[in-house]
N, C-alpha and C. Protein backbone atom coordinates (compact mmCIF):
# COMPACT_ATOMS: atom_id res chain seq x y z
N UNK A 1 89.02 87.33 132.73
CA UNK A 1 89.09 86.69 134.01
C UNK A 1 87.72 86.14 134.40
N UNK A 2 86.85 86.89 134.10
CA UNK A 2 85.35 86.57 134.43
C UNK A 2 84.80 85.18 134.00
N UNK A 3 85.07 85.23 132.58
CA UNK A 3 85.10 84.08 131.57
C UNK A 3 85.94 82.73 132.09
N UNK A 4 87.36 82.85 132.61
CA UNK A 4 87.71 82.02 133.15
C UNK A 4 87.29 81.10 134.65
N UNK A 5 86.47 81.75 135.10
CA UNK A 5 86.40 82.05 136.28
C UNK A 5 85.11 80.73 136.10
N UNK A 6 84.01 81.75 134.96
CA UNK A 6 83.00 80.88 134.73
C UNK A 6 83.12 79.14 134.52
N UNK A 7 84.28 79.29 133.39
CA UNK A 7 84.54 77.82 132.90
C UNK A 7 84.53 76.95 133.89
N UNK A 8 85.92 77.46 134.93
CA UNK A 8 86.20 76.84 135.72
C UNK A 8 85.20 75.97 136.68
N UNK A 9 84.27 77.20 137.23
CA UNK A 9 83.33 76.83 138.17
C UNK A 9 82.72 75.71 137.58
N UNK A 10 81.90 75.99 136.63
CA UNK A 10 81.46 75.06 135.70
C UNK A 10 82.06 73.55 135.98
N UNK A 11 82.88 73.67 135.54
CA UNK A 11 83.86 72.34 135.38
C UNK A 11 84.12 71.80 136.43
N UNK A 12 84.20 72.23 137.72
CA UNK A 12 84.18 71.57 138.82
C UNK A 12 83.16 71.68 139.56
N UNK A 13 81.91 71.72 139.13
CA UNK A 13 80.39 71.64 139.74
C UNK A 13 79.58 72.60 140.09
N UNK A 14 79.59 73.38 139.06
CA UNK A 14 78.49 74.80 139.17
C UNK A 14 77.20 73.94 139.03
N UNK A 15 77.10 72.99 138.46
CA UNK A 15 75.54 72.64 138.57
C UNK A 15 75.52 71.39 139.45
N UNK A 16 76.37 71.22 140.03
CA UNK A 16 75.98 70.22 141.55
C UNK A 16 74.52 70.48 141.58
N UNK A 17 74.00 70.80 141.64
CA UNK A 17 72.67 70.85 141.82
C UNK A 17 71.69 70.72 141.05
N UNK A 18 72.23 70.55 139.77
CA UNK A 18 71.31 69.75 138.57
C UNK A 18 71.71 67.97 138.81
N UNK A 19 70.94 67.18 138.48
CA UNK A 19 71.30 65.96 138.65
C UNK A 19 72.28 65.70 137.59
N UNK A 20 73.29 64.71 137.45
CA UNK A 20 74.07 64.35 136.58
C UNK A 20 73.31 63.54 135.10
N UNK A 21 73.22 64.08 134.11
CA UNK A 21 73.10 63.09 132.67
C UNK A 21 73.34 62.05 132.88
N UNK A 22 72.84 60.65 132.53
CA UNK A 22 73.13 59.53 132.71
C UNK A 22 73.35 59.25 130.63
N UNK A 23 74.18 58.20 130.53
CA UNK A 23 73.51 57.93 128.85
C UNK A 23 72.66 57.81 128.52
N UNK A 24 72.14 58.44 127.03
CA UNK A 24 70.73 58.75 127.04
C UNK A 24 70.99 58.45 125.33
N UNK A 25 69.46 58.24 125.35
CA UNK A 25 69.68 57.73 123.43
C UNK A 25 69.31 59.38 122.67
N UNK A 26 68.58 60.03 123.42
CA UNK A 26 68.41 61.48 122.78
C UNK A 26 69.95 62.19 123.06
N UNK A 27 69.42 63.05 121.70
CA UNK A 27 70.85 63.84 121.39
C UNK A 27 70.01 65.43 121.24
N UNK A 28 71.13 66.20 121.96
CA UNK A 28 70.93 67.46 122.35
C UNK A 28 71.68 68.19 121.18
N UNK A 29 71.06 68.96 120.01
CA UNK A 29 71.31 69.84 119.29
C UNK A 29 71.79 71.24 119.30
N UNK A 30 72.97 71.68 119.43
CA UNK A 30 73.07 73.16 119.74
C UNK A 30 73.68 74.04 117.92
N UNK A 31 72.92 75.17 117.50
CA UNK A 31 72.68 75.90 116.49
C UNK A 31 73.37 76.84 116.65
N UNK A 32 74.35 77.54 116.51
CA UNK A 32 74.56 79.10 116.59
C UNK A 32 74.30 79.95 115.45
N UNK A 33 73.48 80.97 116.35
CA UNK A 33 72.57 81.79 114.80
C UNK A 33 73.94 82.60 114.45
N UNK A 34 74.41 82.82 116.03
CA UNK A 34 75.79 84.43 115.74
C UNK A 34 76.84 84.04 114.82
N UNK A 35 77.27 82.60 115.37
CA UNK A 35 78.65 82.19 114.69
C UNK A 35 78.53 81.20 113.44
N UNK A 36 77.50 80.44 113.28
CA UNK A 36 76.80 79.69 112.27
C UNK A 36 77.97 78.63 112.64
N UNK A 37 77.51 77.99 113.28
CA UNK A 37 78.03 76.27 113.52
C UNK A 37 77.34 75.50 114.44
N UNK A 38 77.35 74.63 114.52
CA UNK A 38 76.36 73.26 115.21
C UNK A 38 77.36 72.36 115.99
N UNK A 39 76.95 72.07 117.11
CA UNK A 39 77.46 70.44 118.13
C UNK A 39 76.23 69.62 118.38
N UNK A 40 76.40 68.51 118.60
CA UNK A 40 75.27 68.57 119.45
C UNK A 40 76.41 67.32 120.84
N UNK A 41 75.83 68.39 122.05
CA UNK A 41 75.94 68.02 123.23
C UNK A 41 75.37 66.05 123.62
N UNK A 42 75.89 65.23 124.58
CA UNK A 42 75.45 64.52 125.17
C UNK A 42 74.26 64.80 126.05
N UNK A 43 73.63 65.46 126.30
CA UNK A 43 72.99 66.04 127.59
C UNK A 43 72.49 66.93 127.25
N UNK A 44 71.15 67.39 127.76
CA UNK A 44 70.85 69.20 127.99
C UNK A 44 71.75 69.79 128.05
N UNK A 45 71.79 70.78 127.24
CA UNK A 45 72.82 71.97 127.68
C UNK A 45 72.50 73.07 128.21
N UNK A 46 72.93 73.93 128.96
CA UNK A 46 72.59 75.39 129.37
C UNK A 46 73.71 76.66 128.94
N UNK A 47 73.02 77.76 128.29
CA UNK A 47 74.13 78.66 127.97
C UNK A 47 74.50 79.01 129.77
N UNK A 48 75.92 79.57 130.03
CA UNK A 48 76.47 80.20 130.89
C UNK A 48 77.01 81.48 130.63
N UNK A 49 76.78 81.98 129.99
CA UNK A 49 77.52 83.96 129.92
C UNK A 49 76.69 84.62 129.58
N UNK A 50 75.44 84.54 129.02
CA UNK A 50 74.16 85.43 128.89
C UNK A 50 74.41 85.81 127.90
N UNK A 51 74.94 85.70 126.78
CA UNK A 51 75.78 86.64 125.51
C UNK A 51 75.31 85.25 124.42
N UNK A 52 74.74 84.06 124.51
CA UNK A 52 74.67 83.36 123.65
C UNK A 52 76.04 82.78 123.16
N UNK A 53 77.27 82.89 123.89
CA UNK A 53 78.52 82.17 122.86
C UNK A 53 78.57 81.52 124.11
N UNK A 54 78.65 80.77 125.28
CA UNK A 54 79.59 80.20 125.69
C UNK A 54 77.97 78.53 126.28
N UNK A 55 78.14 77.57 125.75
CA UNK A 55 77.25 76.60 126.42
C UNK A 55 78.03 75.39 127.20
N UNK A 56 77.22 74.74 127.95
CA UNK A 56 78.25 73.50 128.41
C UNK A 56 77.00 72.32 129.12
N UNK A 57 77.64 71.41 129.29
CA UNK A 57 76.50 70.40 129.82
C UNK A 57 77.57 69.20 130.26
N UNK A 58 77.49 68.53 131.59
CA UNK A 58 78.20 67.39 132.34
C UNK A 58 77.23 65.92 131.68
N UNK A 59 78.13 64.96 131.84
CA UNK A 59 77.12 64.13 131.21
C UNK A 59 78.54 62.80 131.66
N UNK A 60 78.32 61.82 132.53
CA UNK A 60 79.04 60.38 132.21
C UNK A 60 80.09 61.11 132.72
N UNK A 61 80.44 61.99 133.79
CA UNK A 61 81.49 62.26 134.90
C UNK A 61 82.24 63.15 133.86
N UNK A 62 81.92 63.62 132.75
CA UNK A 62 82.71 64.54 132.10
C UNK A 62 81.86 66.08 131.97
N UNK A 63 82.68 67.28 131.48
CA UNK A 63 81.95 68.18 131.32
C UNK A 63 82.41 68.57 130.36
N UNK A 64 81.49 69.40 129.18
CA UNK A 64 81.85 69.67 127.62
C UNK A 64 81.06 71.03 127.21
N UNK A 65 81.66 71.65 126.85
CA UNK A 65 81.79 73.51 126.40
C UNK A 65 82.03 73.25 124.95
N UNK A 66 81.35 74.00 124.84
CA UNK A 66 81.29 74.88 123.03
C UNK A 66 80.91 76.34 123.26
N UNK A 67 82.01 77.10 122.42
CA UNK A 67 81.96 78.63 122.44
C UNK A 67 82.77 78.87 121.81
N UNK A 68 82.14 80.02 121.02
CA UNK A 68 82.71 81.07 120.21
C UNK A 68 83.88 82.19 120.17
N UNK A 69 84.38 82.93 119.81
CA UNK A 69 85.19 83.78 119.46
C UNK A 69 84.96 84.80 118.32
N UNK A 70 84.79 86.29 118.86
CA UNK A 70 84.93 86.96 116.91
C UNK A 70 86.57 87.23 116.87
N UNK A 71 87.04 86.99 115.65
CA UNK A 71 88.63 86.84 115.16
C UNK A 71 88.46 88.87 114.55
N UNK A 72 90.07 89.48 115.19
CA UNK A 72 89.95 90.36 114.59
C UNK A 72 91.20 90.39 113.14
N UNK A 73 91.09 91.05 112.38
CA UNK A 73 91.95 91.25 111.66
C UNK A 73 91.72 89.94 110.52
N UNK A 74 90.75 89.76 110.03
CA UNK A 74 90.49 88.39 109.29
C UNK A 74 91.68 88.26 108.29
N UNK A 75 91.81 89.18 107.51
CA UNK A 75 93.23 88.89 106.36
C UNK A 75 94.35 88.63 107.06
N UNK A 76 95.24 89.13 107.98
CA UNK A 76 95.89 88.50 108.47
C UNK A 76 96.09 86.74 109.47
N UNK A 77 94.35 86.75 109.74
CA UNK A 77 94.64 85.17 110.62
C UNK A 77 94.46 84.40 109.56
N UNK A 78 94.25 84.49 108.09
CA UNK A 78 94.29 84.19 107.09
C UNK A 78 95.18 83.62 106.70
N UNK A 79 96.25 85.02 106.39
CA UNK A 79 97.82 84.26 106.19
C UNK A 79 98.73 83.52 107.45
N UNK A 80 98.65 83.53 108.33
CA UNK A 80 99.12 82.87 109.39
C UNK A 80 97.83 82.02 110.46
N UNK A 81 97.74 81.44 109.69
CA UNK A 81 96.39 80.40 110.24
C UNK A 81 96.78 79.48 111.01
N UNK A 82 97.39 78.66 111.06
CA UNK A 82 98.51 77.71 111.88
C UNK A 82 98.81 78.47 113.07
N UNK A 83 99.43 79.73 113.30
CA UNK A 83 100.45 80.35 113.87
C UNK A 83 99.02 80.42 114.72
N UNK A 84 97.86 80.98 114.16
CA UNK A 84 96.67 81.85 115.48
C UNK A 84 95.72 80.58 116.10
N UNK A 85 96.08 79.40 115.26
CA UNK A 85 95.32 78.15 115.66
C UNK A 85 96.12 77.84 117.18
N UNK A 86 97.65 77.70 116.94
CA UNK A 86 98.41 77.88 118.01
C UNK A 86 98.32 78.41 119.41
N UNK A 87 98.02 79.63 118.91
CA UNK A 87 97.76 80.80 119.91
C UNK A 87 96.27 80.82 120.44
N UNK A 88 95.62 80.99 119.82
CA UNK A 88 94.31 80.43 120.12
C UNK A 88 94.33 79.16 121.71
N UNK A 89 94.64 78.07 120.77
CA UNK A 89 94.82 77.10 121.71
C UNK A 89 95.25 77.37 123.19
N UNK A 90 96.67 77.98 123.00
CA UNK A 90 97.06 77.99 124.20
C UNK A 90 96.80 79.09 125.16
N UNK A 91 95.96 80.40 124.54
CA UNK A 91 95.79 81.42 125.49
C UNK A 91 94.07 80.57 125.57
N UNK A 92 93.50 79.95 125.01
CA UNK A 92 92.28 79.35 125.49
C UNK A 92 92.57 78.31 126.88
N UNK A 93 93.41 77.52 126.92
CA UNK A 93 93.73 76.88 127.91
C UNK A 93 93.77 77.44 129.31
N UNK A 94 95.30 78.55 129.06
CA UNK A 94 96.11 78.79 130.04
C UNK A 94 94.41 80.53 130.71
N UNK A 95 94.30 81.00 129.82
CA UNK A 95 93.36 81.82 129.98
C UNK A 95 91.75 81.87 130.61
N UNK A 96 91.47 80.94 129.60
CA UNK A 96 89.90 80.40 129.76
C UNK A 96 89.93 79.37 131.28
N UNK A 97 90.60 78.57 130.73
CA UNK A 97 90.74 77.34 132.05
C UNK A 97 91.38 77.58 132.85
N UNK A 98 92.44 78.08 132.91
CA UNK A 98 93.61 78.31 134.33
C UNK A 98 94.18 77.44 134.08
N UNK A 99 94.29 76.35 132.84
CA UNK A 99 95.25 75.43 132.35
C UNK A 99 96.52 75.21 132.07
N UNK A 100 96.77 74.05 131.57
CA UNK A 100 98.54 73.89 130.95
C UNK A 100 98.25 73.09 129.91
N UNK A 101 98.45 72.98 128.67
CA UNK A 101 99.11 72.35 127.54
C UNK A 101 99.76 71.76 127.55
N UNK A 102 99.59 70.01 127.71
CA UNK A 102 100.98 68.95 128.31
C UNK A 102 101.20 68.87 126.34
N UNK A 103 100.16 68.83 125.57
CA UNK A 103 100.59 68.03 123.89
C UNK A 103 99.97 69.01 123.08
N UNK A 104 99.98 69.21 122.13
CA UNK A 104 99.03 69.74 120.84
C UNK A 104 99.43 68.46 119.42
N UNK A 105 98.59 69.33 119.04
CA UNK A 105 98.56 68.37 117.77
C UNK A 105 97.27 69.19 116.53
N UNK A 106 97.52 68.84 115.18
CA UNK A 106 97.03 69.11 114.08
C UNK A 106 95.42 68.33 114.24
N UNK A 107 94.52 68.71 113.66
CA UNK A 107 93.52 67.67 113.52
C UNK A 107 92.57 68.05 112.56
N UNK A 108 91.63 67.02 112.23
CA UNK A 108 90.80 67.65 111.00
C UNK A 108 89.59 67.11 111.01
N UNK A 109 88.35 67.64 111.77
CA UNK A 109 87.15 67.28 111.63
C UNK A 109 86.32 67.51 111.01
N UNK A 110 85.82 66.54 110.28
CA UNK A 110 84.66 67.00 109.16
C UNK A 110 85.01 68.07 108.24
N UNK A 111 86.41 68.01 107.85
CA UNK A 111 87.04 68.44 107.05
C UNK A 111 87.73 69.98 107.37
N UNK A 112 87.27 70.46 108.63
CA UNK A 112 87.87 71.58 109.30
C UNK A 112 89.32 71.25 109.81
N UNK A 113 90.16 71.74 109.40
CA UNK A 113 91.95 71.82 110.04
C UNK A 113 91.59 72.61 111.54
N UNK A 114 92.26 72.16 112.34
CA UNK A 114 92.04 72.69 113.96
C UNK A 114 93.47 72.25 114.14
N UNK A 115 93.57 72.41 116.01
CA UNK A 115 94.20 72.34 116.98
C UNK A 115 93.72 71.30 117.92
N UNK A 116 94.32 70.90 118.37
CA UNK A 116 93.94 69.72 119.81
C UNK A 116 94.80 70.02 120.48
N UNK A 117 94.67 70.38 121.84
CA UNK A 117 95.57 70.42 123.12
C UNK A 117 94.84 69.29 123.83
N UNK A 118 95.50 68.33 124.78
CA UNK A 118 95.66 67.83 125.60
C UNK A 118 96.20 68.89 127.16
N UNK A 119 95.27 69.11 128.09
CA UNK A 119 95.72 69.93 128.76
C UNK A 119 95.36 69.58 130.37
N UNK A 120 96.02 69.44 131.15
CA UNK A 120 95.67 69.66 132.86
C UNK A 120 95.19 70.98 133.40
N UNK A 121 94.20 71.16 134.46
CA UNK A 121 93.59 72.13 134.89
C UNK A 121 93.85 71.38 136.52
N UNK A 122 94.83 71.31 137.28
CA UNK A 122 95.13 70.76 138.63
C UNK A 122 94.94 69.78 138.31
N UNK A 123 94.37 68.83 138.49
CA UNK A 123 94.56 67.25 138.77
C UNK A 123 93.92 66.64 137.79
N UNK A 124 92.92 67.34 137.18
CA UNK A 124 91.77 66.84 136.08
C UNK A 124 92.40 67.30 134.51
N UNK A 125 92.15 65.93 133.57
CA UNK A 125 92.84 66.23 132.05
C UNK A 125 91.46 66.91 131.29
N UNK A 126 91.67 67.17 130.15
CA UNK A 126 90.56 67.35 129.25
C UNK A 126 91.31 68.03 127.98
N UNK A 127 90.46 67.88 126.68
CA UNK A 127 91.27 68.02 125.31
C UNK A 127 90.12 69.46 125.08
N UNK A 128 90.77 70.55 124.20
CA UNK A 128 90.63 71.83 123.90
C UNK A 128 90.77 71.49 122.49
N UNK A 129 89.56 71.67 121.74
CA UNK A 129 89.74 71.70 120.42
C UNK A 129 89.32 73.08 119.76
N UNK A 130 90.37 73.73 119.13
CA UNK A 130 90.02 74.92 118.49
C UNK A 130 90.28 75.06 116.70
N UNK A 131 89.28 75.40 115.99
CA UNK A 131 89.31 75.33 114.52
C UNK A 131 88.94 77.00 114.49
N UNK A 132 89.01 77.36 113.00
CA UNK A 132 89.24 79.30 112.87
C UNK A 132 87.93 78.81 111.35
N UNK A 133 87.14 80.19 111.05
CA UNK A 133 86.57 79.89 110.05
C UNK A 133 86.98 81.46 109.41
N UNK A 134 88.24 81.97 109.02
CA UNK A 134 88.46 83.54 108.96
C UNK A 134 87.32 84.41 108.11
N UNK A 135 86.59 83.54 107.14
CA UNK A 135 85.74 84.25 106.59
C UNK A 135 84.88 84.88 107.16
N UNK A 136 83.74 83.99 108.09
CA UNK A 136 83.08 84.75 108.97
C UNK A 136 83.72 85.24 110.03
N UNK A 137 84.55 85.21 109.94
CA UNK A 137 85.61 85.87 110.87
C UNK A 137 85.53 85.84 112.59
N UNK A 138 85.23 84.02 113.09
CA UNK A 138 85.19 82.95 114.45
C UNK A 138 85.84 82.51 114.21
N UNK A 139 86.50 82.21 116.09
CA UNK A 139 87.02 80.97 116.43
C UNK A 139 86.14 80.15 117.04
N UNK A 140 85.95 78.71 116.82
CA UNK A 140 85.09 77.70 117.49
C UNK A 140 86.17 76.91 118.86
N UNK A 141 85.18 76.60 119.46
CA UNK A 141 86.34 76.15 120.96
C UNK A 141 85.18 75.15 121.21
N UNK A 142 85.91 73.66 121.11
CA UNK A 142 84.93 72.80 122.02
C UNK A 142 85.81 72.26 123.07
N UNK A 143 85.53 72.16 124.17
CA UNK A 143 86.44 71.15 125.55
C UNK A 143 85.68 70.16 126.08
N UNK A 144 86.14 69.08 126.19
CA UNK A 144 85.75 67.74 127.28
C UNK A 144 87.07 67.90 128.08
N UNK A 145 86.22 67.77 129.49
CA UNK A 145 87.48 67.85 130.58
C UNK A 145 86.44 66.79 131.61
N UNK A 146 87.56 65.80 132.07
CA UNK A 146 86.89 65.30 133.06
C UNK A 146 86.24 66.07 134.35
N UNK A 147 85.76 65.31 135.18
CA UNK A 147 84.75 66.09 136.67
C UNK A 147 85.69 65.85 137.69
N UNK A 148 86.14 64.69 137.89
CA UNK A 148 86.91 63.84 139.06
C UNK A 148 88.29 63.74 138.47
N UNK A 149 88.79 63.77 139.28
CA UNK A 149 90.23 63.03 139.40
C UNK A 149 89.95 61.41 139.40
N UNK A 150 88.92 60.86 138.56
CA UNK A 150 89.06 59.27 138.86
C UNK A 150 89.12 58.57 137.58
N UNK A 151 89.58 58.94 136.45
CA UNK A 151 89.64 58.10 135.14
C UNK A 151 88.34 58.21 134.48
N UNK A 152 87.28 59.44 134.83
CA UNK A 152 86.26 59.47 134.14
C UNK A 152 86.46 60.08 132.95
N UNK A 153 87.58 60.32 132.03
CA UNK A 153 87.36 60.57 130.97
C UNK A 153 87.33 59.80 129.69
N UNK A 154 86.04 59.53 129.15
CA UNK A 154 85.84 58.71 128.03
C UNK A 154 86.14 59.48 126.83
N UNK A 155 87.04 59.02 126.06
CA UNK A 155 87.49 59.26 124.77
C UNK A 155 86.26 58.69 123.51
N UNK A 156 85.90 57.86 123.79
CA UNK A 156 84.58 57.86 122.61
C UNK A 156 83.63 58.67 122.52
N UNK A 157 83.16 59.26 124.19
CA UNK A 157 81.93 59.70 124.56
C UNK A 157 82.30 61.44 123.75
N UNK A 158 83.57 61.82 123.78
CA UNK A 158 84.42 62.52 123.67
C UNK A 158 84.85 62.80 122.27
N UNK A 159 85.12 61.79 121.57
CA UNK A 159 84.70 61.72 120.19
C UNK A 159 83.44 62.01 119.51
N UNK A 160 82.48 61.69 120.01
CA UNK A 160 80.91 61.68 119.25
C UNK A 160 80.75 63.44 119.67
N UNK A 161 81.17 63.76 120.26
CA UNK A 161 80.65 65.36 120.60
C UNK A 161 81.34 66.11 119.42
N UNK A 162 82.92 65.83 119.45
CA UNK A 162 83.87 66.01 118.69
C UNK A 162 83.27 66.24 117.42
N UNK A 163 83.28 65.03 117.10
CA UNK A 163 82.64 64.78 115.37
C UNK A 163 81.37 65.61 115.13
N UNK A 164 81.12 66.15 115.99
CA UNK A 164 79.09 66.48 115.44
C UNK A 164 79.90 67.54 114.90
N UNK A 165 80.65 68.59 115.54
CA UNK A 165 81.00 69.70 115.16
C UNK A 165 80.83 70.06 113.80
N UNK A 166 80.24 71.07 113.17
CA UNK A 166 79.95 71.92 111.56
C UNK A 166 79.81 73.11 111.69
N UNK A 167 80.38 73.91 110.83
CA UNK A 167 80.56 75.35 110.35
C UNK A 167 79.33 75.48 109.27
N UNK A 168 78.33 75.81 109.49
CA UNK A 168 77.31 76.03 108.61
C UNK A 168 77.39 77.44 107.35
């Protein structure tokens, strides 16, 4: 609940009080030593949970999260990988965000098989992408969710975050 709680705030203006990212030609690099994978953000980012897994940064009326998961039971999300990509997804939504899942869909970045939800959080859309790496035994979670209810969500800007994503 805590976790959800955080996102949320987040997402609808916990950092009102940082100025908004404008486009910028520098690109913000984020490393995880715990989970070994890389994004790099539009914007400065700031961790939010003090634990090193959960970061996020607003940038161009959108806001975008990357965070971790440890997976238990690795041999089993193994054999049913699909089934926990699923589940994943949608208790990340409905859980993390206070969301709904209007679509899902298969996807494959940089050669990682994932999940894509398309999901509403009240009035504002944003896509939940979750991929599993069972060996090191994470789930990766990136979200772009718009700020406003006003058509600020850019799908390219949204893409380039997308794509950086790597499992090191």
């Amino acid at each position: 609940m805590k976790f959800r709680m955080l996102l949320f705030a987040f997402a609808v203006g916990l950092f009102i009080f940082l100025p908004n990212a404008v486009a910028q030609e520098a690109v913000h690099y984020y490393t995880s030593d715990i989970a070994k994978y890389s994004v790099v953000f539009p914007a400065e980012f700031k961790n939010l949970d003090g634990e090193k897994k959960l970061y996020a940064t607003k940038s161009n009326g959108m806001t975008f999260f990357a965070y971790h998961a440890e997976l238990e039971n690795k041999d089993l999300v193994k054999e049913n990988e699909n089934n926990v990509l699923l589940i994943l997804l949608y208790t990340g939504v409905q859980n993390d965000l206070g969301g709904k899942v209007e679509s899902q869909e298969s996807v494959t970045v940089n050669g990682y098989t994932g999940k894509r939800g398309v999901f509403k959080v009240g009035e504002l859309y944003g896509n939940f992408y979750v991929f599993l790496n069972a060996d090191s035994g994470y789930s990766y979670n990136l979200v772009v969710l718009e700020q406003e209810n006003e058509g600020t969500f850019n799908p390219e800007l949204a893409n380039d975050f997308i794509k950086s994503f790597k499992i090191l």
